[in-house]
Structure formats: C-alpha cells, structure tokens
PDB file of N, CA and C in Angstrom:
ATOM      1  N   UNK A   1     198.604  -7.676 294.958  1.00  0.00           N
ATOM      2  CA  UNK A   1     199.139  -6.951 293.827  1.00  0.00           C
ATOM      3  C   UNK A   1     199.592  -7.907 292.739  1.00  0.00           C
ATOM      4  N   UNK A   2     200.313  -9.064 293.382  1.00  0.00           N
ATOM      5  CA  UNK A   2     200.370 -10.162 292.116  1.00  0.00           C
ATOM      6  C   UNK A   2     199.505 -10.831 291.441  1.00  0.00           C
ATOM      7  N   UNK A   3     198.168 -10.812 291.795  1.00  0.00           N
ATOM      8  CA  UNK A   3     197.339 -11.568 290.966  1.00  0.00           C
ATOM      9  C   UNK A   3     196.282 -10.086 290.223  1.00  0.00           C
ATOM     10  N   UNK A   4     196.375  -9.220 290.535  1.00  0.00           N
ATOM     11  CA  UNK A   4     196.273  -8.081 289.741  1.00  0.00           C
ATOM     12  C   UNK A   4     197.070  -8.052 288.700  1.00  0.00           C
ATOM     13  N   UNK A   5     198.234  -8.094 289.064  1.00  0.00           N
ATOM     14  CA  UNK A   5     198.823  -7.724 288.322  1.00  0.00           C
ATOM     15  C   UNK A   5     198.916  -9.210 286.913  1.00  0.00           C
ATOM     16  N   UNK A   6     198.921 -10.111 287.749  1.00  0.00           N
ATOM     17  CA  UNK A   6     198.565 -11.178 286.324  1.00  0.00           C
ATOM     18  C   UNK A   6     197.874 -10.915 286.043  1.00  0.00           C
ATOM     19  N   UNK A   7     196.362 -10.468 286.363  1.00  0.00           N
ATOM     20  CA  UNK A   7     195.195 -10.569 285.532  1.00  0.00           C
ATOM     21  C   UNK A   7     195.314  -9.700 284.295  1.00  0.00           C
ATOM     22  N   UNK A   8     196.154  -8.287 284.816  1.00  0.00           N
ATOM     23  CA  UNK A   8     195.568  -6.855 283.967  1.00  0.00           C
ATOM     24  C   UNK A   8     197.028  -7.352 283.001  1.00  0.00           C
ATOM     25  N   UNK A   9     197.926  -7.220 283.020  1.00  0.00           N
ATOM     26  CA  UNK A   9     199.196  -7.930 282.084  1.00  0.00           C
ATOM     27  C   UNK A   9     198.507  -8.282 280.720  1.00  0.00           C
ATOM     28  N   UNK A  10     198.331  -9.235 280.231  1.00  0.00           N
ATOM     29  CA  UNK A  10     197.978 -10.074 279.682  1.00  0.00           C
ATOM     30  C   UNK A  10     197.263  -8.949 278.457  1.00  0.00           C
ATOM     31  N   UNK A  11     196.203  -8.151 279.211  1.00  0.00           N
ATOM     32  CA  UNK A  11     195.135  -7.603 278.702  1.00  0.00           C
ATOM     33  C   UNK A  11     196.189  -6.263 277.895  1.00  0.00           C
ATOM     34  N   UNK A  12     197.262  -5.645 278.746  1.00  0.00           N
ATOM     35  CA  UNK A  12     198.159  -4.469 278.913  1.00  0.00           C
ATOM     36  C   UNK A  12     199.283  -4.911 277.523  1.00  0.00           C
ATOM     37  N   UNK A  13     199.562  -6.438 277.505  1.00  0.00           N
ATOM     38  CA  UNK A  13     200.397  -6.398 276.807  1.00  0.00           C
ATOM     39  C   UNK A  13     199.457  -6.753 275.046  1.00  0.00           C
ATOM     40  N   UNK A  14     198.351  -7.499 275.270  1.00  0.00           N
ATOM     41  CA  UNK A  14     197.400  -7.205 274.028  1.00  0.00           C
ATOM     42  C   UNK A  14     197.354  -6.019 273.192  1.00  0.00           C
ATOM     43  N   UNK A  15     197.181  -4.850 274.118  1.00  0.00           N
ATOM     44  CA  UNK A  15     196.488  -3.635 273.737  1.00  0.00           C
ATOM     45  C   UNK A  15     197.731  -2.830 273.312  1.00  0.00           C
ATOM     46  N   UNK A  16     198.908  -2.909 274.216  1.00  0.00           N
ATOM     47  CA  UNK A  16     200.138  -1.871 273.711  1.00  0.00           C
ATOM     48  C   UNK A  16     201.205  -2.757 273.180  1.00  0.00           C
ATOM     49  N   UNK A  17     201.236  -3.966 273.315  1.00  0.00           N
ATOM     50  CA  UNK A  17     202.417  -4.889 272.916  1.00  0.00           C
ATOM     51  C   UNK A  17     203.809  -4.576 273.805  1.00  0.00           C
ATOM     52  N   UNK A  18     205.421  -4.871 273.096  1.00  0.00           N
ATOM     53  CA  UNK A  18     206.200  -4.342 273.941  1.00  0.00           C
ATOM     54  C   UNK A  18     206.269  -2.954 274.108  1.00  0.00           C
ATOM     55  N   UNK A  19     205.149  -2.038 274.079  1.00  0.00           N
ATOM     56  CA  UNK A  19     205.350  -0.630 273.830  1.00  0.00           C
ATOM     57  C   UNK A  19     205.998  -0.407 275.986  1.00  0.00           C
ATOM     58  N   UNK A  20     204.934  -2.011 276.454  1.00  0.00           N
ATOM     59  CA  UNK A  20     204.915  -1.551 277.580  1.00  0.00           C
ATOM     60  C   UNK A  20     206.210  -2.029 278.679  1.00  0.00           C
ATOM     61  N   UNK A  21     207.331  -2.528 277.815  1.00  0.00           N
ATOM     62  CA  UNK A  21     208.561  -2.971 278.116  1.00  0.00           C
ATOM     63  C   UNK A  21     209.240  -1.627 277.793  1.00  0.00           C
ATOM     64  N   UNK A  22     208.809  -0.755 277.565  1.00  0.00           N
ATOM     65  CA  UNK A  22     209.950   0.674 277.776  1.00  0.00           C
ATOM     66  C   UNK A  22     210.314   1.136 279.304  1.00  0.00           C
ATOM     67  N   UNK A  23     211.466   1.925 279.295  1.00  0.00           N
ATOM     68  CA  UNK A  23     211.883   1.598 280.580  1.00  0.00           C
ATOM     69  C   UNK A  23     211.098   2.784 281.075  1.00  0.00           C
ATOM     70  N   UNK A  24     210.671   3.624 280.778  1.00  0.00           N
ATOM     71  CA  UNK A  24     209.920   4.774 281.424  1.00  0.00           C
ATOM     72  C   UNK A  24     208.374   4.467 281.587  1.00  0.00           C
ATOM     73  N   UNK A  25     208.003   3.240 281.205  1.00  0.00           N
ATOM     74  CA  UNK A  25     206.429   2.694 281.675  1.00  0.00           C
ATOM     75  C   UNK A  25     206.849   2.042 282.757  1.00  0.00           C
ATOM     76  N   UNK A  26     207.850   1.157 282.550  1.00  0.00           N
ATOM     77  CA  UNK A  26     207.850   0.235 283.608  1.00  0.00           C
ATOM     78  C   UNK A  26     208.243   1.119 285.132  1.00  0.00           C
ATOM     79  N   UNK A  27     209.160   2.105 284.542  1.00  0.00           N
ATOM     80  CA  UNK A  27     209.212   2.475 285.988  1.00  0.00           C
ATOM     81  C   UNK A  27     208.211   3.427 286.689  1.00  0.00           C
ATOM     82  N   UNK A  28     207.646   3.954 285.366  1.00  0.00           N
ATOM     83  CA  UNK A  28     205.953   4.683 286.047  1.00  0.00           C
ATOM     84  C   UNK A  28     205.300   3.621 286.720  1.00  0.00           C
ATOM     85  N   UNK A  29     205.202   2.371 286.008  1.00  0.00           N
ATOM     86  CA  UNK A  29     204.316   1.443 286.603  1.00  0.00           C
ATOM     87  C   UNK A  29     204.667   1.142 288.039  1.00  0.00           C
ATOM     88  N   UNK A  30     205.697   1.057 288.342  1.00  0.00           N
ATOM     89  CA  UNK A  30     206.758   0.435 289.772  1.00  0.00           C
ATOM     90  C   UNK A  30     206.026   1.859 290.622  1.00  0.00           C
ATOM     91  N   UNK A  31     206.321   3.093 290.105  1.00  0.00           N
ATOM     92  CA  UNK A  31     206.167   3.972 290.745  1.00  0.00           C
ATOM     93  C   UNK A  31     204.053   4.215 290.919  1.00  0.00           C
ATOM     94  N   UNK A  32     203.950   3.800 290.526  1.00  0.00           N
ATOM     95  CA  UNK A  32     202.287   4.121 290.766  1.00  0.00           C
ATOM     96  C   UNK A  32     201.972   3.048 291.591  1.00  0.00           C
ATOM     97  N   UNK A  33     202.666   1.406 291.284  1.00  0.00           N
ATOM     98  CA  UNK A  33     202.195  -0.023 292.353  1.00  0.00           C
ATOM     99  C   UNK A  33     203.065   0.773 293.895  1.00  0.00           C
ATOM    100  N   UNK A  34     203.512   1.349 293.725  1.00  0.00           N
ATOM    101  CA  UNK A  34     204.500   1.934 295.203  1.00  0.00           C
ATOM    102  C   UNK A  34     203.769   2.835 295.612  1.00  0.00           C
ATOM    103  N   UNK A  35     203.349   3.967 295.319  1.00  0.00           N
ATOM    104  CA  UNK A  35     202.628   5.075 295.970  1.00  0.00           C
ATOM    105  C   UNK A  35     201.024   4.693 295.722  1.00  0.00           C
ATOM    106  N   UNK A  36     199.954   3.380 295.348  1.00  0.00           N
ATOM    107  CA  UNK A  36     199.128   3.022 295.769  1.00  0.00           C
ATOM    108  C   UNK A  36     198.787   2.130 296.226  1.00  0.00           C
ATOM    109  N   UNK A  37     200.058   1.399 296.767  1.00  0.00           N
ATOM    110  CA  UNK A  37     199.504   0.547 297.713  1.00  0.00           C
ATOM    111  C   UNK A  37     200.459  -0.038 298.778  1.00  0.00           C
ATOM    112  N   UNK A  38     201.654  -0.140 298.245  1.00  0.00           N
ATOM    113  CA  UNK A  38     202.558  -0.630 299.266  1.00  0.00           C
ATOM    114  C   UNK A  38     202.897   0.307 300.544  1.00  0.00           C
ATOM    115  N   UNK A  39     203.301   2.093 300.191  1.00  0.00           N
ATOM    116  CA  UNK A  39     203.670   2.927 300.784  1.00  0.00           C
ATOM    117  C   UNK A  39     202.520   2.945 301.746  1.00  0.00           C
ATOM    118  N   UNK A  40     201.300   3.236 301.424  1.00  0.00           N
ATOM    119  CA  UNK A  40     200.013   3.260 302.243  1.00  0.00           C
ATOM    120  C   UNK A  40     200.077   2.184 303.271  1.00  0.00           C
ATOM    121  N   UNK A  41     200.420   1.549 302.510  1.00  0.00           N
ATOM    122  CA  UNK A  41     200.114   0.433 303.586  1.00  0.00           C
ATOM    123  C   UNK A  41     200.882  -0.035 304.839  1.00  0.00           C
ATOM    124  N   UNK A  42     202.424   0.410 304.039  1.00  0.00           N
ATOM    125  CA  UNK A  42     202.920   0.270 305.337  1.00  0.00           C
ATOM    126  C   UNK A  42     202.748   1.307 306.570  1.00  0.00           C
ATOM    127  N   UNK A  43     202.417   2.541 306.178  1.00  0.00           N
ATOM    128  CA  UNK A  43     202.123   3.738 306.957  1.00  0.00           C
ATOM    129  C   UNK A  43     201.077   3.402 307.805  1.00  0.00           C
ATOM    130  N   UNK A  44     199.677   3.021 307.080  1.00  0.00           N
ATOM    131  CA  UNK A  44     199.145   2.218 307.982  1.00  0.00           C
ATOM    132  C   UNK A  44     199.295   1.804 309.181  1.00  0.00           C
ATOM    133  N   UNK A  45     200.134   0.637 308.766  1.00  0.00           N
ATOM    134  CA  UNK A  45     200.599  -0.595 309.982  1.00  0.00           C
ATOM    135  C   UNK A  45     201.081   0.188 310.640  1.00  0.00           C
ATOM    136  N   UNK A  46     201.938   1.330 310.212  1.00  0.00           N
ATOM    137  CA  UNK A  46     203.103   2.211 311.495  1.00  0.00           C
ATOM    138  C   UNK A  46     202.325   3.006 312.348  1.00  0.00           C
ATOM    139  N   UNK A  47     201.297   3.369 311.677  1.00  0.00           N
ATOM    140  CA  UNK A  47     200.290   4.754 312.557  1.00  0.00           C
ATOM    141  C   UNK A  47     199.366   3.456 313.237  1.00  0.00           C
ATOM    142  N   UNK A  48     199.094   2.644 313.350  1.00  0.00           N
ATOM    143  CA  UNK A  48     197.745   1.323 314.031  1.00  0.00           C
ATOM    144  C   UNK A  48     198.878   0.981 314.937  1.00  0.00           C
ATOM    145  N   UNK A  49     200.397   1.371 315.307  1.00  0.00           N
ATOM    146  CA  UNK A  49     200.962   1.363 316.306  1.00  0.00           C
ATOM    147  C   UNK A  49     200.975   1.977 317.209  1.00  0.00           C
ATOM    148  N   UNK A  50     201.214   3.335 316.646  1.00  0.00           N
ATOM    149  CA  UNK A  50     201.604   4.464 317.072  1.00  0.00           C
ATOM    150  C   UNK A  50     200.200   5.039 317.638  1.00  0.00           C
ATOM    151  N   UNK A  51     198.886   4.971 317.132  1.00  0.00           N
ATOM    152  CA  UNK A  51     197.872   6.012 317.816  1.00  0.00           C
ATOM    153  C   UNK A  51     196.624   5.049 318.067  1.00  0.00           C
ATOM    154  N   UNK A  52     196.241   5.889 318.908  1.00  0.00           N
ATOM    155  CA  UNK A  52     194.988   5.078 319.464  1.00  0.00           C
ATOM    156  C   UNK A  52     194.196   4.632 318.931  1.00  0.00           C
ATOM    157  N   UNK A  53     193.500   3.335 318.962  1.00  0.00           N
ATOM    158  CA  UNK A  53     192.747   2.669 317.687  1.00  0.00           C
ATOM    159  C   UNK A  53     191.340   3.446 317.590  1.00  0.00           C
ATOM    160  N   UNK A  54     190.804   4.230 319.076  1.00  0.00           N
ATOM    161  CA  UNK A  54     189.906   4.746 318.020  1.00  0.00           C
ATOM    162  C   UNK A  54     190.346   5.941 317.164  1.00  0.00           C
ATOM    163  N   UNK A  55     190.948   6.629 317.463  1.00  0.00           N
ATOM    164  CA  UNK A  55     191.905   7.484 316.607  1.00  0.00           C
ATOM    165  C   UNK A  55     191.630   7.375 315.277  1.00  0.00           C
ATOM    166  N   UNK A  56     192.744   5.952 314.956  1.00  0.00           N
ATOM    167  CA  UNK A  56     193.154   5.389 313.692  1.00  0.00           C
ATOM    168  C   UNK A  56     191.605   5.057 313.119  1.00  0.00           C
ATOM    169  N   UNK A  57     190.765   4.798 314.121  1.00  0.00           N
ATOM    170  CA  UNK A  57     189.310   4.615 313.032  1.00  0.00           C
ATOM    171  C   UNK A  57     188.860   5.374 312.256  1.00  0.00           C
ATOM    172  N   UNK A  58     188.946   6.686 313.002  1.00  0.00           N
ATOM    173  CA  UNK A  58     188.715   7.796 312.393  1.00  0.00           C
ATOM    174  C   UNK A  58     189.305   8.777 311.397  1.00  0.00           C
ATOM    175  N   UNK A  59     190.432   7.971 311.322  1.00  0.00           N
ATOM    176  CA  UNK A  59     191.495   8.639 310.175  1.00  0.00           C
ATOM    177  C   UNK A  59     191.525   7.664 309.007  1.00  0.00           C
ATOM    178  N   UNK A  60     190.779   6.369 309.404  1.00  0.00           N
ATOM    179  CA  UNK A  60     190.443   5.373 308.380  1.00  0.00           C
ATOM    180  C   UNK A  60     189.338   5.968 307.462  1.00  0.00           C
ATOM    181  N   UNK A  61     188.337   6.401 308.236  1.00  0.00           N
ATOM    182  CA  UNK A  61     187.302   6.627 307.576  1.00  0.00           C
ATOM    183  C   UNK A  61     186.946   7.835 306.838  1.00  0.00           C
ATOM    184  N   UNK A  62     188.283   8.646 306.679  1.00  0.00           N
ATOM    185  CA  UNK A  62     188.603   9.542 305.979  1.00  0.00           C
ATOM    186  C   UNK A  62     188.988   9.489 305.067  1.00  0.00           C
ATOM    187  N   UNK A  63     189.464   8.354 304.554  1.00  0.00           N
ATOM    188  CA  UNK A  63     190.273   7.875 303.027  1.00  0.00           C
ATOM    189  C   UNK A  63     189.314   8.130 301.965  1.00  0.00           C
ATOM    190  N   UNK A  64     188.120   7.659 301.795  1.00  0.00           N
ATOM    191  CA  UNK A  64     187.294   7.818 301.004  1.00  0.00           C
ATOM    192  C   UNK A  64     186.931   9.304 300.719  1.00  0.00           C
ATOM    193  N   UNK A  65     186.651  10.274 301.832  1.00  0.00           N
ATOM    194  CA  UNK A  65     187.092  11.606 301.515  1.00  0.00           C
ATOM    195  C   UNK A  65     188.005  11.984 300.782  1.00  0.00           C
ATOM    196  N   UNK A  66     189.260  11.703 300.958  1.00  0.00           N
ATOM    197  CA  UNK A  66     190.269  12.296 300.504  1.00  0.00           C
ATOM    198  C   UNK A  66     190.912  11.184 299.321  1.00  0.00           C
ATOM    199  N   UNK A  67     190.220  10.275 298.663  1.00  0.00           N
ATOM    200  CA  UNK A  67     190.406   9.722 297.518  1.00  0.00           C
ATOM    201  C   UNK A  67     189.250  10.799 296.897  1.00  0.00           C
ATOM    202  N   UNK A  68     188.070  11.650 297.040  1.00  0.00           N
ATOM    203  CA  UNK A  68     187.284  12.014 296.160  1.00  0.00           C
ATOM    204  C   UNK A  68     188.022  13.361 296.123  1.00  0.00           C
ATOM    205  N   UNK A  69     189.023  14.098 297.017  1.00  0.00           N
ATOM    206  CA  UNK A  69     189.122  15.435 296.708  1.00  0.00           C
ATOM    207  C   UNK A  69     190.447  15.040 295.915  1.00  0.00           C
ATOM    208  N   UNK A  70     191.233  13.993 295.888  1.00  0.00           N
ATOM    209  CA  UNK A  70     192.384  14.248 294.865  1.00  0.00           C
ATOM    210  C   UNK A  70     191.340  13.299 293.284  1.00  0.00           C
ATOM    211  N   UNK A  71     190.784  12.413 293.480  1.00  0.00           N
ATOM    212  CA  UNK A  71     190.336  12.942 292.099  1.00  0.00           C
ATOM    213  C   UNK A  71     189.876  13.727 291.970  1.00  0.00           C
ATOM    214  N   UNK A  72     189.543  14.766 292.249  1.00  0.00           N
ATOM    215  CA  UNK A  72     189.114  15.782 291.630  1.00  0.00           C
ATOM    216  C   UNK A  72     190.261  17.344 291.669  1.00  0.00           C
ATOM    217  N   UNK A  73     191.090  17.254 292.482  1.00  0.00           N
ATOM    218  CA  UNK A  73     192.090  17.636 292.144  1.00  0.00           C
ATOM    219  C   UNK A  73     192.719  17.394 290.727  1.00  0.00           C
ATOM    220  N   UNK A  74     193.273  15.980 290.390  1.00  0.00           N
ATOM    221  CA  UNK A  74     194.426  15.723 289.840  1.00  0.00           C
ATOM    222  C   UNK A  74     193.823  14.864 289.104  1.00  0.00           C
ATOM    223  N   UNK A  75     192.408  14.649 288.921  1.00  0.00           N
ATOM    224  CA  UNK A  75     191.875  13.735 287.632  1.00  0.00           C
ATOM    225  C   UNK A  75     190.576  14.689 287.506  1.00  0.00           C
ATOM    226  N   UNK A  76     190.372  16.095 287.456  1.00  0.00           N
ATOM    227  CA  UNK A  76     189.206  16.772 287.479  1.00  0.00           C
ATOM    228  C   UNK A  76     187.635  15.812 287.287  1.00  0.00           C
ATOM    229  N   UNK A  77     187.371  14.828 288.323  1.00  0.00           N
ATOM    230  CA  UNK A  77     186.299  14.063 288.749  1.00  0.00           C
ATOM    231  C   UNK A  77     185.634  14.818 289.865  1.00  0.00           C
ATOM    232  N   UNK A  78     184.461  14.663 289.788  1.00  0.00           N
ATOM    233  CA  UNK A  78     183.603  15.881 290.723  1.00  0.00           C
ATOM    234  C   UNK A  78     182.561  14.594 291.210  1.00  0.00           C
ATOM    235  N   UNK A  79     181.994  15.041 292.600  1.00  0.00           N
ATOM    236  CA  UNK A  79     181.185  13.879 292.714  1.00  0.00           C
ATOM    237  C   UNK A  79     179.770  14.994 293.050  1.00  0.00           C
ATOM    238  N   UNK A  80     178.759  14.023 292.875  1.00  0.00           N
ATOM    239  CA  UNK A  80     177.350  14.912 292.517  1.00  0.00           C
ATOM    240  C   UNK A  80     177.367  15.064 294.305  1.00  0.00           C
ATOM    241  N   UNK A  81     176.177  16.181 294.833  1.00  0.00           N
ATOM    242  CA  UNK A  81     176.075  16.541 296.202  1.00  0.00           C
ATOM    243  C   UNK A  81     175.919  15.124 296.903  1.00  0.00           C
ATOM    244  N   UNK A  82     175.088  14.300 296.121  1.00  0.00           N
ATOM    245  CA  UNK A  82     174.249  13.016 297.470  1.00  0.00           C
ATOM    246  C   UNK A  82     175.686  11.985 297.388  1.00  0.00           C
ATOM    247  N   UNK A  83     176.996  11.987 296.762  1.00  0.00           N
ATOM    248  CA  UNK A  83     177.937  11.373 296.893  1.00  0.00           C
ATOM    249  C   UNK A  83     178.645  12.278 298.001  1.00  0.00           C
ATOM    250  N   UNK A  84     178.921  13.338 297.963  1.00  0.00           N
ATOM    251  CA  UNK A  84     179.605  14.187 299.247  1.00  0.00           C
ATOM    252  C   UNK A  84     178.401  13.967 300.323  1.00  0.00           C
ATOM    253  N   UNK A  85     177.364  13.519 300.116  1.00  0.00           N
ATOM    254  CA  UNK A  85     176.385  13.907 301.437  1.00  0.00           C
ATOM    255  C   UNK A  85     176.965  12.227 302.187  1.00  0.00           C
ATOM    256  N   UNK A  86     177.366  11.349 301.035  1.00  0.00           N
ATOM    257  CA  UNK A  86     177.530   9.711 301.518  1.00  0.00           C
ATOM    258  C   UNK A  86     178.782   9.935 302.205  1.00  0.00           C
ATOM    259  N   UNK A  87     179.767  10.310 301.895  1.00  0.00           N
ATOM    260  CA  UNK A  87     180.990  10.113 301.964  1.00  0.00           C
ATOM    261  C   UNK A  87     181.008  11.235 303.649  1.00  0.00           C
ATOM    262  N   UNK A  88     180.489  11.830 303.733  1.00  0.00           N
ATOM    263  CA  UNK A  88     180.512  12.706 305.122  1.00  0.00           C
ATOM    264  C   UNK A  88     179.912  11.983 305.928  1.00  0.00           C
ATOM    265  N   UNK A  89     178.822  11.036 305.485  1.00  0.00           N
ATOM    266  CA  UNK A  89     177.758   9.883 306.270  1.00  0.00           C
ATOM    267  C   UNK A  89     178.382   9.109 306.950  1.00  0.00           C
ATOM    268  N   UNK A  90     179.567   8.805 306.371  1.00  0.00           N
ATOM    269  CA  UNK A  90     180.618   8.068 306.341  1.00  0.00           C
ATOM    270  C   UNK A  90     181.771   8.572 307.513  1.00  0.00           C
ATOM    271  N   UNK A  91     182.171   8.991 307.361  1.00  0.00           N
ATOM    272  CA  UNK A  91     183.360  10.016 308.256  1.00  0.00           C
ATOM    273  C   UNK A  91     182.280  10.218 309.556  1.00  0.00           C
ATOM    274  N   UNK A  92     180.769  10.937 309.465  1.00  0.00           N
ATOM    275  CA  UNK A  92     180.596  11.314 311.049  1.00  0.00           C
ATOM    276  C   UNK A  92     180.232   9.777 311.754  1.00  0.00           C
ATOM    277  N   UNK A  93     179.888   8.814 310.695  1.00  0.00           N
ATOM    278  CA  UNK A  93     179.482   7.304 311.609  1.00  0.00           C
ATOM    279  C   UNK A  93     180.313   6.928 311.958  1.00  0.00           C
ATOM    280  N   UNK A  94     181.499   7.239 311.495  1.00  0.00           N
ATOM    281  CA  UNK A  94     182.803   6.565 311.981  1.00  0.00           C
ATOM    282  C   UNK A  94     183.379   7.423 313.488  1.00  0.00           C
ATOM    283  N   UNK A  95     183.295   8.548 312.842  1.00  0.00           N
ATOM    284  CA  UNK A  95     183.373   9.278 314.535  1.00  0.00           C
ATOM    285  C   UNK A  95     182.918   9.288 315.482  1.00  0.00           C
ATOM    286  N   UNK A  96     181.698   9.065 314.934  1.00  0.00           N
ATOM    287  CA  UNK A  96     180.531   8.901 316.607  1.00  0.00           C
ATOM    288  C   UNK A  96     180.779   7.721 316.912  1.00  0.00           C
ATOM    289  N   UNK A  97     181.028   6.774 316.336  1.00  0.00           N
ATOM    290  CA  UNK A  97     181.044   5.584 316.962  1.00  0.00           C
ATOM    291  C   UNK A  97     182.913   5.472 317.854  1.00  0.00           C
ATOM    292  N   UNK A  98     183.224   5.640 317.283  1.00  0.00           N
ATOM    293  CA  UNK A  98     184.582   5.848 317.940  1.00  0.00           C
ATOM    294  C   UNK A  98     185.078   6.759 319.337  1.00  0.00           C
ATOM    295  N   UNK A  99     184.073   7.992 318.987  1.00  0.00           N
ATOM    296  CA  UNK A  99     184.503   8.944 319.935  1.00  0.00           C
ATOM    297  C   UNK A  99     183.134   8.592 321.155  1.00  0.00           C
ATOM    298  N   UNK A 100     182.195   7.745 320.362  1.00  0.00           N
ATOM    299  CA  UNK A 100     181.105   7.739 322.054  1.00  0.00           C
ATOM    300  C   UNK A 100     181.308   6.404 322.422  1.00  0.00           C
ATOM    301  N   UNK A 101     182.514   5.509 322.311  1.00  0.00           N
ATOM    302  CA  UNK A 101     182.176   4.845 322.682  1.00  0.00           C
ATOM    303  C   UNK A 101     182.977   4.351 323.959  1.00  0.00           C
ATOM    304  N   UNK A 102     182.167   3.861 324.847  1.00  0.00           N
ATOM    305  CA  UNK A 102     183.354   3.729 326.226  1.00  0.00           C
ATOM    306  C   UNK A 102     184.406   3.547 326.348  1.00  0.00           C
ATOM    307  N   UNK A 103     185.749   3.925 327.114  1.00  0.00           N
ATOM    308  CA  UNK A 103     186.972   3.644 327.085  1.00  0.00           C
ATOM    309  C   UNK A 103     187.027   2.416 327.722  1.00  0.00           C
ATOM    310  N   UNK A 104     187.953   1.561 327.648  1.00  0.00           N
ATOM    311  CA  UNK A 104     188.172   0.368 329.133  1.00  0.00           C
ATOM    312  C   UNK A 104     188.979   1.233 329.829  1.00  0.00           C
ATOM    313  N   UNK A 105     188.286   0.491 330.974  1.00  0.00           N
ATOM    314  CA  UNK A 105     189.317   1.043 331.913  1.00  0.00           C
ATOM    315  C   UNK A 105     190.955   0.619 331.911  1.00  0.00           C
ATOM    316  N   UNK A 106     191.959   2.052 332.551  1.00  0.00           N
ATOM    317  CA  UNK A 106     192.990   1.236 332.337  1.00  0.00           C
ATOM    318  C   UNK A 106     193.511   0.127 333.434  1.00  0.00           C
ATOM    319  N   UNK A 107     194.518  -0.493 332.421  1.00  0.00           N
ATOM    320  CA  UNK A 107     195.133  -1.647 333.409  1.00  0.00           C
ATOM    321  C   UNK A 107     195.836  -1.082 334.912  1.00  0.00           C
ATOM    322  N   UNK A 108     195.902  -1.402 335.999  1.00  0.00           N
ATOM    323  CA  UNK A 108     196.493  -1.599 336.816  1.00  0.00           C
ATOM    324  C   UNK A 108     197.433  -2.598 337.176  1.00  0.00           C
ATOM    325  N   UNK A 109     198.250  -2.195 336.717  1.00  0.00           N
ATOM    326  CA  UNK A 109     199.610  -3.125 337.717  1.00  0.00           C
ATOM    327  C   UNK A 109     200.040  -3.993 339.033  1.00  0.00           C
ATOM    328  N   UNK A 110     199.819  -5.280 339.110  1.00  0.00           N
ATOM    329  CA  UNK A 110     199.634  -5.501 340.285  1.00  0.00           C
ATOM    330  C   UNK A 110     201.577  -5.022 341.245  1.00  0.00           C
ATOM    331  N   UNK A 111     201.294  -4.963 342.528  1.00  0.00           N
ATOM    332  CA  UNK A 111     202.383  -4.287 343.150  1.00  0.00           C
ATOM    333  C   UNK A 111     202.428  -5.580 344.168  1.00  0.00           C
ATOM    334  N   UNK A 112     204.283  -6.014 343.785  1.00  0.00           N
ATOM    335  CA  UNK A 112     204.637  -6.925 344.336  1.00  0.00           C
ATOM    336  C   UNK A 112     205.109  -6.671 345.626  1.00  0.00           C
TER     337      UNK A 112
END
C-alpha cells in the first residue's frame, strides 16, 4: 500500500493540488485504503485459521465473483456473458479441485 500509494500521490496531488489535504478526502481516502485492503486481509489470515484449507480455497476463488456483482451493484459495470462464463470457470476449477481431491489421512497419536 506504501509504494502505491507513493506512486499515485504525486500524480493525485498534480491533478487536484491541496484540494486533496481536506479533511473529508483524507479520511475517505483512510476509509477506502481500510475497507480494500487491510480489513480483507486480515479476515483472510483469521478464516486460513479457522477453516479448512480446502474450504478457504474455495471461498478464495469466489472473490472475483463477487468483485463483478458489487461492481455492478454499486458502480453499475456489467460484464459481457463470456466474462460470467470465465469467472464461473473459475469458481467450479477451484472446487473440483479442492473438493476431489484426497484427504490425508488423519494423524494418530502415538499412546505412551
């Protein structure tokens, strides 16, 4: 996020000047670097604890789904059929591979 954020700066403060030192950008800005990437991420790490990794594969490979239905929710972006046909391509490869693939066996405990 910090070298993003140097890069795009520079360009941000060109284009708007200090328009973008108002305190209601900056804290939109805080608030948009927080709910796209930090919050995610730590949720992440907490659920790759909490549930079974093939699980979590499969709830990985859902993001891309559900980044195309909120843009198009909340940025009215529509994706043409052969982009929904990719993005489902996507989600069932991730499932099949997850859900067919052998368990290990579990550990046994040795008994002292």
């Amino acid at each position: 996020m910090l070298v993003a954020a140097a890069v795009c700066v520079p360009f941000g403060v060109a284009q708007a000047g200090t328009a973008l030192l108002a305190p209601g950008v900056l804290l939109t800005g805080l608030g948009v670097a927080a709910l796209s990437s930090a919050l995610p991420y730590s949720l992440e790490m907490r659920a790759l604890r909490l549930v079974p990794p093939r699980i979590f594969g499969v709830m990985m490979s859902i993001e891309p789904a559900m980044g195309a239905v909120c843009g198009l929710l909340f940025l009215g972006e529509a994706l043409l059929g052969l982009q929904w046909l990719a993005v489902a391509c996507v989600i069932l490869a991730s499932a099949g591979i997850n859900l067919t693939t052998p368990r290990p066996p579990p550990m046994v405990e040795p008994v002292n």
